[in-house]
PDB file of N, CA and C in Angstrom:
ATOM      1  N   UNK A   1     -25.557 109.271 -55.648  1.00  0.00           N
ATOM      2  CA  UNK A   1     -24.561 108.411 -56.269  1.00  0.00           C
ATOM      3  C   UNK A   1     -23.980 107.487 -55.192  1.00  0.00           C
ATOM      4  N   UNK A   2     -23.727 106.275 -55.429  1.00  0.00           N
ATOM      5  CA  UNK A   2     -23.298 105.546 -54.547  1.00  0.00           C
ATOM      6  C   UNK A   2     -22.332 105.424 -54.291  1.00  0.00           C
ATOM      7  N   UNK A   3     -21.403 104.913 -53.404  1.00  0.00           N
ATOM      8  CA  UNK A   3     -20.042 104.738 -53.203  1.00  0.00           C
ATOM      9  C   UNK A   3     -19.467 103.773 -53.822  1.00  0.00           C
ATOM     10  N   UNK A   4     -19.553 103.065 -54.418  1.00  0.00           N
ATOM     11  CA  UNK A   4     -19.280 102.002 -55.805  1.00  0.00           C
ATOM     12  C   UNK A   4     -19.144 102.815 -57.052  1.00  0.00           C
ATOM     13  N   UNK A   5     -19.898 103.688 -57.330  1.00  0.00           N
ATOM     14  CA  UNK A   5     -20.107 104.392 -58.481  1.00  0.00           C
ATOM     15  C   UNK A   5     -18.882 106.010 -58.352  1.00  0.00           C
ATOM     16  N   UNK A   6     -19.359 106.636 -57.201  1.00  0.00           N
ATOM     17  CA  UNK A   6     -18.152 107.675 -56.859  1.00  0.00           C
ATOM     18  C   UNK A   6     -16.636 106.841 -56.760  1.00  0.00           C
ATOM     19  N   UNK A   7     -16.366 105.808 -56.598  1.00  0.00           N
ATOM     20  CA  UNK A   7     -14.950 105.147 -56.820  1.00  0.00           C
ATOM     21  C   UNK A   7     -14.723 104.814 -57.874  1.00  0.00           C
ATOM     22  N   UNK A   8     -15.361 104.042 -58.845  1.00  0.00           N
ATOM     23  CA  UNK A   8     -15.184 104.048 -59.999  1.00  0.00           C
ATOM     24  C   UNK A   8     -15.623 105.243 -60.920  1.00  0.00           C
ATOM     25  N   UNK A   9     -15.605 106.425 -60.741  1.00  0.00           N
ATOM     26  CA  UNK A   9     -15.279 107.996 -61.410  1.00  0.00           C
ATOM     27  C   UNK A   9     -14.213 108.106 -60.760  1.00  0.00           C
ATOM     28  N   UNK A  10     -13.733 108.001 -59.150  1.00  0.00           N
ATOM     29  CA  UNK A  10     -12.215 108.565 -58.954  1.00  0.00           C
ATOM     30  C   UNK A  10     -11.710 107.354 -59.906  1.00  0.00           C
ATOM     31  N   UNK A  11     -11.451 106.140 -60.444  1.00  0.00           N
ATOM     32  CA  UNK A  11     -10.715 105.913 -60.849  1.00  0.00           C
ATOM     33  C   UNK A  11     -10.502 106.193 -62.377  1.00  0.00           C
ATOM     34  N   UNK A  12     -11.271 106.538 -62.570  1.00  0.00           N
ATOM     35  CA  UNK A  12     -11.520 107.174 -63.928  1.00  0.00           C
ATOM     36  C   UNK A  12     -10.319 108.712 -64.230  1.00  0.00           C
ATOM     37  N   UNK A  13     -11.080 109.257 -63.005  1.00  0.00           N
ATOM     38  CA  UNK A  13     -10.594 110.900 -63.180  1.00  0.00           C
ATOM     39  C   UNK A  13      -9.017 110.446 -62.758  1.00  0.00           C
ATOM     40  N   UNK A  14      -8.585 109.493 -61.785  1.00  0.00           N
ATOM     41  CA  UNK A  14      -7.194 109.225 -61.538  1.00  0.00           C
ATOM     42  C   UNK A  14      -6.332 108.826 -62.877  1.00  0.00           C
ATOM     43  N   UNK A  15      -7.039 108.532 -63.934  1.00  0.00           N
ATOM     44  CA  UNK A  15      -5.809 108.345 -65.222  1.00  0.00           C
ATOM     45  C   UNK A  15      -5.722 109.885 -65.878  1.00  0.00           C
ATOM     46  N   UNK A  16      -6.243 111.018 -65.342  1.00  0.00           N
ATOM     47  CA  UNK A  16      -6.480 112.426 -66.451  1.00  0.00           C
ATOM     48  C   UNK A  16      -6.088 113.368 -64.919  1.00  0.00           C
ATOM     49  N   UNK A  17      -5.241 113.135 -63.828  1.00  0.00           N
ATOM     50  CA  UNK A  17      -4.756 114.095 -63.276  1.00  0.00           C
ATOM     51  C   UNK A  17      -4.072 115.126 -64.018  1.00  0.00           C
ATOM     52  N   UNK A  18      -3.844 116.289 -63.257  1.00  0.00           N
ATOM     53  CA  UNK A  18      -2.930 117.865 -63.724  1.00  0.00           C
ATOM     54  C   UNK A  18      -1.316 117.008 -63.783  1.00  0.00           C
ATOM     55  N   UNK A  19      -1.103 116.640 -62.863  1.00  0.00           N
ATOM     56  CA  UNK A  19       0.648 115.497 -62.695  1.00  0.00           C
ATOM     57  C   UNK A  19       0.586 114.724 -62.593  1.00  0.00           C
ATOM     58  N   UNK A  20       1.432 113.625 -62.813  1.00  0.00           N
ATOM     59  CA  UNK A  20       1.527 112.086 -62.362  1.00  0.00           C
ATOM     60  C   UNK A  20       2.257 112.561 -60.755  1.00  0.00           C
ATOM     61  N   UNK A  21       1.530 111.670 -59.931  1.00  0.00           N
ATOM     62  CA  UNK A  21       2.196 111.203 -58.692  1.00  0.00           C
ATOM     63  C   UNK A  21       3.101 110.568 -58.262  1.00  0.00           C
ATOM     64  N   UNK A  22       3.707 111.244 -56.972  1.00  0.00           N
ATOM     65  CA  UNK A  22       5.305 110.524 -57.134  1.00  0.00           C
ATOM     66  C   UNK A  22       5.038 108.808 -56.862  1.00  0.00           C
ATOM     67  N   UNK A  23       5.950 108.397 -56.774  1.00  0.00           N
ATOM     68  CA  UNK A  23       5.762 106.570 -56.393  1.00  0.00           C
ATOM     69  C   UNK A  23       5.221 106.560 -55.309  1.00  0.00           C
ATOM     70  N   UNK A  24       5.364 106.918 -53.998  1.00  0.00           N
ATOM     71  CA  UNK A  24       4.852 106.642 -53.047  1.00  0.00           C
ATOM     72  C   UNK A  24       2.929 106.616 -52.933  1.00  0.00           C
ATOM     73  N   UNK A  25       3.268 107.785 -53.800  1.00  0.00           N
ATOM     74  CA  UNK A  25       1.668 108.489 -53.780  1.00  0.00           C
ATOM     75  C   UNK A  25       0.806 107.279 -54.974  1.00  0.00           C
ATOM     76  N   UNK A  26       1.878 106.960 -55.757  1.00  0.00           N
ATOM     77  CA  UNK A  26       1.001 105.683 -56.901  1.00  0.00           C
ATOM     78  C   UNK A  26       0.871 104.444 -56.234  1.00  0.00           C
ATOM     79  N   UNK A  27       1.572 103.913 -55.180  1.00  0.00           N
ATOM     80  CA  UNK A  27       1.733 102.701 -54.367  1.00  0.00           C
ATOM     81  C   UNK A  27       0.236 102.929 -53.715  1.00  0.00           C
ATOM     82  N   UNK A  28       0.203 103.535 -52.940  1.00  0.00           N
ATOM     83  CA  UNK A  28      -0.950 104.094 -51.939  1.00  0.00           C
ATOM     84  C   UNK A  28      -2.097 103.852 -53.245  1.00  0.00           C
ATOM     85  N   UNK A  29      -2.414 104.744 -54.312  1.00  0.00           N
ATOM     86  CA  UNK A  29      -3.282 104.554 -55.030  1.00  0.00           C
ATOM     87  C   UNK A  29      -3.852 102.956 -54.867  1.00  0.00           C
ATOM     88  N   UNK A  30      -2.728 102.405 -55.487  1.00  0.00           N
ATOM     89  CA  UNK A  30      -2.749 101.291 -56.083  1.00  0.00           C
ATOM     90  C   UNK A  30      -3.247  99.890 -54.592  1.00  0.00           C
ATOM     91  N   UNK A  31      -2.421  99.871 -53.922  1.00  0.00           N
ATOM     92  CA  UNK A  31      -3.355  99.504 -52.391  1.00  0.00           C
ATOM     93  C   UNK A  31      -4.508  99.597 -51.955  1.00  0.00           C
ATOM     94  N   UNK A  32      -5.265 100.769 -52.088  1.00  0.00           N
ATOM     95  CA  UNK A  32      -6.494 101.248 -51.689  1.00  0.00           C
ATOM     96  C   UNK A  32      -7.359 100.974 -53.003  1.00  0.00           C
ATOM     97  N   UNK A  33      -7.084 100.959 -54.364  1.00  0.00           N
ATOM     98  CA  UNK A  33      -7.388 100.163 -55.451  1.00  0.00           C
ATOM     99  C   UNK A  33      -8.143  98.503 -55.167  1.00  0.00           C
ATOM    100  N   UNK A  34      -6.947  98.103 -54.883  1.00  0.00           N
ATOM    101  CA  UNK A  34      -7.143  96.480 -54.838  1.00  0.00           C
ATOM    102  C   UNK A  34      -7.720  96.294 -53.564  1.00  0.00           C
ATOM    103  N   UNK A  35      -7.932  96.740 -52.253  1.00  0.00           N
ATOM    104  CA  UNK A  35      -8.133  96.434 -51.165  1.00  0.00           C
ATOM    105  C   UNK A  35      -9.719  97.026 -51.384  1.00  0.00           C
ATOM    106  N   UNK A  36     -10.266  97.674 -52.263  1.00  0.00           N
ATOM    107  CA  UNK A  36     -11.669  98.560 -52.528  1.00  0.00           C
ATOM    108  C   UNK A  36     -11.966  97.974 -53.339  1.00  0.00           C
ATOM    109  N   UNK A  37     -11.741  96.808 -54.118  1.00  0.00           N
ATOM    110  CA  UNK A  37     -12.123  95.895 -55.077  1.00  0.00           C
ATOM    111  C   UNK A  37     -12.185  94.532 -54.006  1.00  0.00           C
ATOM    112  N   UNK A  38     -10.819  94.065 -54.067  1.00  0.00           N
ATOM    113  CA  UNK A  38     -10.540  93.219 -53.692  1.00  0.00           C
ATOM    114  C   UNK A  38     -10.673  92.393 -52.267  1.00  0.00           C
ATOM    115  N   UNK A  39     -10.620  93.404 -51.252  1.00  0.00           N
ATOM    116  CA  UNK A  39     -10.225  93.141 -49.713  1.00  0.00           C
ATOM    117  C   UNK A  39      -8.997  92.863 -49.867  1.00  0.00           C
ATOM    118  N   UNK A  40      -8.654  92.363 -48.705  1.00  0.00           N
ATOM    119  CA  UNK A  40      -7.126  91.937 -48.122  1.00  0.00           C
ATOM    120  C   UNK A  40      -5.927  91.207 -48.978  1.00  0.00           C
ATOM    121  N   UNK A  41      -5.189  91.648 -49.091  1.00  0.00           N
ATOM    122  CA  UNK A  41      -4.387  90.529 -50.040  1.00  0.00           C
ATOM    123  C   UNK A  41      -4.110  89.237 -50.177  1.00  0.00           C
ATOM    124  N   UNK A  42      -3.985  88.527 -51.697  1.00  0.00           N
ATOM    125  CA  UNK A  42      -4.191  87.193 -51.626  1.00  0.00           C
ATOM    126  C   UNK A  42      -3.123  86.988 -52.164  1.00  0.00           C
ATOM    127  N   UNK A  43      -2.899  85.954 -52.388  1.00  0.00           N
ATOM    128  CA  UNK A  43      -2.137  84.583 -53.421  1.00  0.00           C
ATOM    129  C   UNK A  43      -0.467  85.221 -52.671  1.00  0.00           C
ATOM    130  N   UNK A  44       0.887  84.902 -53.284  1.00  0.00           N
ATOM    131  CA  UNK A  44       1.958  84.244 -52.726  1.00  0.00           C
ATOM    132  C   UNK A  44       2.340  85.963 -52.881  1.00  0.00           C
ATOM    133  N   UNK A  45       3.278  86.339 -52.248  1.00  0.00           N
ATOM    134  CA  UNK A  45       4.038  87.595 -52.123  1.00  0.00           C
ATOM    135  C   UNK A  45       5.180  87.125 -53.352  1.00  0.00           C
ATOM    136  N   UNK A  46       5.621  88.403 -54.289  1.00  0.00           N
ATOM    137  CA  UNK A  46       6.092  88.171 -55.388  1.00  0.00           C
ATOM    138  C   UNK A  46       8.044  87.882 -54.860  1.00  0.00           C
ATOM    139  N   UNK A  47       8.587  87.327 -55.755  1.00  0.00           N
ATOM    140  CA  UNK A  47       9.776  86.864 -55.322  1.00  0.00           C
ATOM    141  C   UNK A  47      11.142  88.376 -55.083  1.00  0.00           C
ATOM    142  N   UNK A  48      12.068  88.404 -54.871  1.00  0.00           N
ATOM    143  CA  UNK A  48      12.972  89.320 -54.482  1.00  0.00           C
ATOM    144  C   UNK A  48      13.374  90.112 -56.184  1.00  0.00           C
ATOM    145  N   UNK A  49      13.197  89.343 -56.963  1.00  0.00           N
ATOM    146  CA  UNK A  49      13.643  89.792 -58.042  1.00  0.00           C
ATOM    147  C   UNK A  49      12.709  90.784 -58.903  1.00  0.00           C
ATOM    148  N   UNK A  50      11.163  90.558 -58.525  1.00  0.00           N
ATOM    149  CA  UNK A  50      10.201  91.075 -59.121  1.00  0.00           C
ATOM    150  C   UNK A  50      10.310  92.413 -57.797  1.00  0.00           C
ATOM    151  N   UNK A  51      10.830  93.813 -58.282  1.00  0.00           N
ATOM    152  CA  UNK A  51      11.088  94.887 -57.341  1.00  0.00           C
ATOM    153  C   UNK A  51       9.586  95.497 -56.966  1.00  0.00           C
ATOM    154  N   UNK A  52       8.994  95.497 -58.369  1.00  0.00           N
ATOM    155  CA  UNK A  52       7.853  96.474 -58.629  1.00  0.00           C
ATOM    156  C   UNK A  52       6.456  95.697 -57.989  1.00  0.00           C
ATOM    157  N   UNK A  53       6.228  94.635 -58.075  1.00  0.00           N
ATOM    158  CA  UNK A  53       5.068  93.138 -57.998  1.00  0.00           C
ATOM    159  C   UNK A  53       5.558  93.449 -56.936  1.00  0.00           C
ATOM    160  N   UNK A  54       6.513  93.144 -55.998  1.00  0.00           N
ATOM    161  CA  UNK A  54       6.369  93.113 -54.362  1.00  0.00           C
ATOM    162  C   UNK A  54       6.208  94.111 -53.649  1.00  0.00           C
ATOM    163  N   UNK A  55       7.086  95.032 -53.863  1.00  0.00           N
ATOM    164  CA  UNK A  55       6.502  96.866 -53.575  1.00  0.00           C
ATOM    165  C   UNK A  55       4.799  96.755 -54.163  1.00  0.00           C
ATOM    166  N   UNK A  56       4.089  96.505 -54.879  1.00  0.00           N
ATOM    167  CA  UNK A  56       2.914  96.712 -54.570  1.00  0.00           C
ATOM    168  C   UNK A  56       2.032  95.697 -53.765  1.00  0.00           C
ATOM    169  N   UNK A  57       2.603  94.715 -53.600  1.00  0.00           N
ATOM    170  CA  UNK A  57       1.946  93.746 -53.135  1.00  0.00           C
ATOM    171  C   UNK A  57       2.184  94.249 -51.362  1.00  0.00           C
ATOM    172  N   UNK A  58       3.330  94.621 -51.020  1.00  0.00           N
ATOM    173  CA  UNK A  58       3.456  94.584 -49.766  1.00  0.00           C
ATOM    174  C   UNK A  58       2.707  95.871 -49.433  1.00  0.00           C
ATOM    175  N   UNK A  59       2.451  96.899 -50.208  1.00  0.00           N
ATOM    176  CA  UNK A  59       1.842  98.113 -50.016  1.00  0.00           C
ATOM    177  C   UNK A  59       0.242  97.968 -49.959  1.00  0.00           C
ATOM    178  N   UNK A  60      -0.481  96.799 -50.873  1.00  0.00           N
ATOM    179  CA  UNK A  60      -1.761  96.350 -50.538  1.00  0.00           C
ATOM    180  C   UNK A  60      -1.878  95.296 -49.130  1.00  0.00           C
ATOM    181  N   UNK A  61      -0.926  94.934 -48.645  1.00  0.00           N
ATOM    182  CA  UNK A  61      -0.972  94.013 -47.818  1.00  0.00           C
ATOM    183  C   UNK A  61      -0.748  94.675 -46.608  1.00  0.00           C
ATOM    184  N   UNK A  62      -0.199  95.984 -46.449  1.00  0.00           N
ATOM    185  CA  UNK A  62      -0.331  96.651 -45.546  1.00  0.00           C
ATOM    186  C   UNK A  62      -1.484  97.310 -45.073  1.00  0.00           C
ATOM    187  N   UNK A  63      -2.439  97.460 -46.027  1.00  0.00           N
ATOM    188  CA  UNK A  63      -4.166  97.422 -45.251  1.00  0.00           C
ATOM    189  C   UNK A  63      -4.766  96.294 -44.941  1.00  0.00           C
ATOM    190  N   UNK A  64      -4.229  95.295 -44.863  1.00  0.00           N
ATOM    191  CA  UNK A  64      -5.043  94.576 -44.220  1.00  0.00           C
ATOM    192  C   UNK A  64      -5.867  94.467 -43.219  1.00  0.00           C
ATOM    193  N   UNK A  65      -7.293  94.344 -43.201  1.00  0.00           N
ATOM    194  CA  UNK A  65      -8.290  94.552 -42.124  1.00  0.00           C
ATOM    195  C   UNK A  65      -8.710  95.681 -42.810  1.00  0.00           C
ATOM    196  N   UNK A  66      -8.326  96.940 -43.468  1.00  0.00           N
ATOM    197  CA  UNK A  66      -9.460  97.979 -43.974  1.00  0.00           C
ATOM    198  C   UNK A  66     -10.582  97.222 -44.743  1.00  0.00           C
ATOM    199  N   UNK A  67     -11.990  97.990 -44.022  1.00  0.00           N
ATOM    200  CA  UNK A  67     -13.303  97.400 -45.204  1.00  0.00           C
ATOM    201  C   UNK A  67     -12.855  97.640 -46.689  1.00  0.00           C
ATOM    202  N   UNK A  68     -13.363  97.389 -47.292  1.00  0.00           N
ATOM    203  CA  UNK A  68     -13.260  98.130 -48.512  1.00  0.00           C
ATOM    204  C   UNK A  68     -13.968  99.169 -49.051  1.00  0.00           C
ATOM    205  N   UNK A  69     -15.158  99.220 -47.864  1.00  0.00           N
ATOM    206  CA  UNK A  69     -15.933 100.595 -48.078  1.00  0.00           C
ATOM    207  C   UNK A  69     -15.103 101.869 -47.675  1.00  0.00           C
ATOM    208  N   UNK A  70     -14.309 101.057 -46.357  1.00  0.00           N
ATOM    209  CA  UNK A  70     -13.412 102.839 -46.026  1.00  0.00           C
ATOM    210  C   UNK A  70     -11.970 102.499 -47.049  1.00  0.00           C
ATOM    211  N   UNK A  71     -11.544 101.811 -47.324  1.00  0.00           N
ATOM    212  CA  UNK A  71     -10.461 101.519 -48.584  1.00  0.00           C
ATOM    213  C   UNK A  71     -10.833 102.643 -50.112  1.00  0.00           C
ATOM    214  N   UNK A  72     -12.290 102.096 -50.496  1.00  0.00           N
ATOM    215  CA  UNK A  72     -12.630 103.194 -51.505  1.00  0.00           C
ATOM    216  C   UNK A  72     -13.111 104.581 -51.438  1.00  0.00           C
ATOM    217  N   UNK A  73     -13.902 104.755 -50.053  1.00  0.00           N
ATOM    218  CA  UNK A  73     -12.990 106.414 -49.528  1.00  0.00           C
ATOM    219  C   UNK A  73     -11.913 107.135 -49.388  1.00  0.00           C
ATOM    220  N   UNK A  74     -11.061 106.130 -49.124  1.00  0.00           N
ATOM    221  CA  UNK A  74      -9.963 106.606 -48.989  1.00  0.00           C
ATOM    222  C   UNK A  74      -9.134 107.032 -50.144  1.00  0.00           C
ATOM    223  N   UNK A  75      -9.637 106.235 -51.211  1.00  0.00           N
ATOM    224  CA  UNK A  75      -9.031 106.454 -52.440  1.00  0.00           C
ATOM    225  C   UNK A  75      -9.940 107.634 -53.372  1.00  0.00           C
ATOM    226  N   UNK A  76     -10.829 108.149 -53.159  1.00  0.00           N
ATOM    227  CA  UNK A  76     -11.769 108.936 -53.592  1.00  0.00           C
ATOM    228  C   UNK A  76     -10.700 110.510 -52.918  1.00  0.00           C
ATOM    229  N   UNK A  77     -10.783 110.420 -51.755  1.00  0.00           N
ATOM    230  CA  UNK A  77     -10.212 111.261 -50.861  1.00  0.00           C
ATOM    231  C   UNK A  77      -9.046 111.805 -51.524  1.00  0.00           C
ATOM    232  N   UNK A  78      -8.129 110.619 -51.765  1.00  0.00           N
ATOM    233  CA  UNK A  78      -6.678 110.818 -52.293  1.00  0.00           C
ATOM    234  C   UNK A  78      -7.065 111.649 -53.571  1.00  0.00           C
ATOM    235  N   UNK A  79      -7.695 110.713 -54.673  1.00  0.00           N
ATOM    236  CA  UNK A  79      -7.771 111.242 -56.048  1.00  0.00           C
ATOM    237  C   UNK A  79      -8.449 113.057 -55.683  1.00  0.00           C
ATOM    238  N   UNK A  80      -9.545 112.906 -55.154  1.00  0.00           N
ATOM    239  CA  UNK A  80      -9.948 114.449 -55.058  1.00  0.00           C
ATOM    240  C   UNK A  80      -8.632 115.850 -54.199  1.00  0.00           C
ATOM    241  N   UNK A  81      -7.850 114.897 -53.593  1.00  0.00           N
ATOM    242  CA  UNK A  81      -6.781 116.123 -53.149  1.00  0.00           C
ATOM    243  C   UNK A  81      -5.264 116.212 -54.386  1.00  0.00           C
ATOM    244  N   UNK A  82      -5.189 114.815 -55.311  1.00  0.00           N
ATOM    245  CA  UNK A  82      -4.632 114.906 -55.952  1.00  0.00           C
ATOM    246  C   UNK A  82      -5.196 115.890 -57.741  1.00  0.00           C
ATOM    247  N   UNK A  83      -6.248 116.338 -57.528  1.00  0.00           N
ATOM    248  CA  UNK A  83      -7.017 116.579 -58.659  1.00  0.00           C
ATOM    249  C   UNK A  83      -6.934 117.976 -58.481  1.00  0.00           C
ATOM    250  N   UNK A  84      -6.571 118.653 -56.932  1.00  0.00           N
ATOM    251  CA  UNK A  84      -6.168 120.259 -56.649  1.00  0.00           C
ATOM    252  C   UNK A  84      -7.818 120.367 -56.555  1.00  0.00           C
TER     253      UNK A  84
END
């Protein structure tokens, strides 16, 4: 199975965890998400008023420079220690 294919099953199995994860632990998800799709972060950082859009934006923008091959390990990693 490839590593394209094992990330998209963790993201799969990540909507049918035992608990939801605290925020910190969904930020992180969500970073290693877009940075394993996406790469590095793009377009304008969200304004002061949008709390939630900039907390994730600044949380994907804090990997900047991860490949996205070790980005979607990393998120495989997470989901499999969050899965018990």
């Amino acid at each position: 199975m490839t590593l394209q294919a094992r990330f998209e099953q963790a993201v799969a199995d990540s909507k049918n965890l035992p608990q939801r994860p605290d925020n910190m632990t969904m930020l992180k998800l969500y970073a290693l998400y877009k940075q394993g799709n996406a790469g590095d972060a793009q377009g304008e950082r969200p304004g002061m008023t949008d709390f939630i859009g900039r907390a994730k934006w600044d949380a994907w923008a804090a990997l900047k420079g991860l490949s996205q091959d070790q980005a979607m390990q990393q998120y495989l990693d997470l989901v499999m220690d969050l899965k018990g």
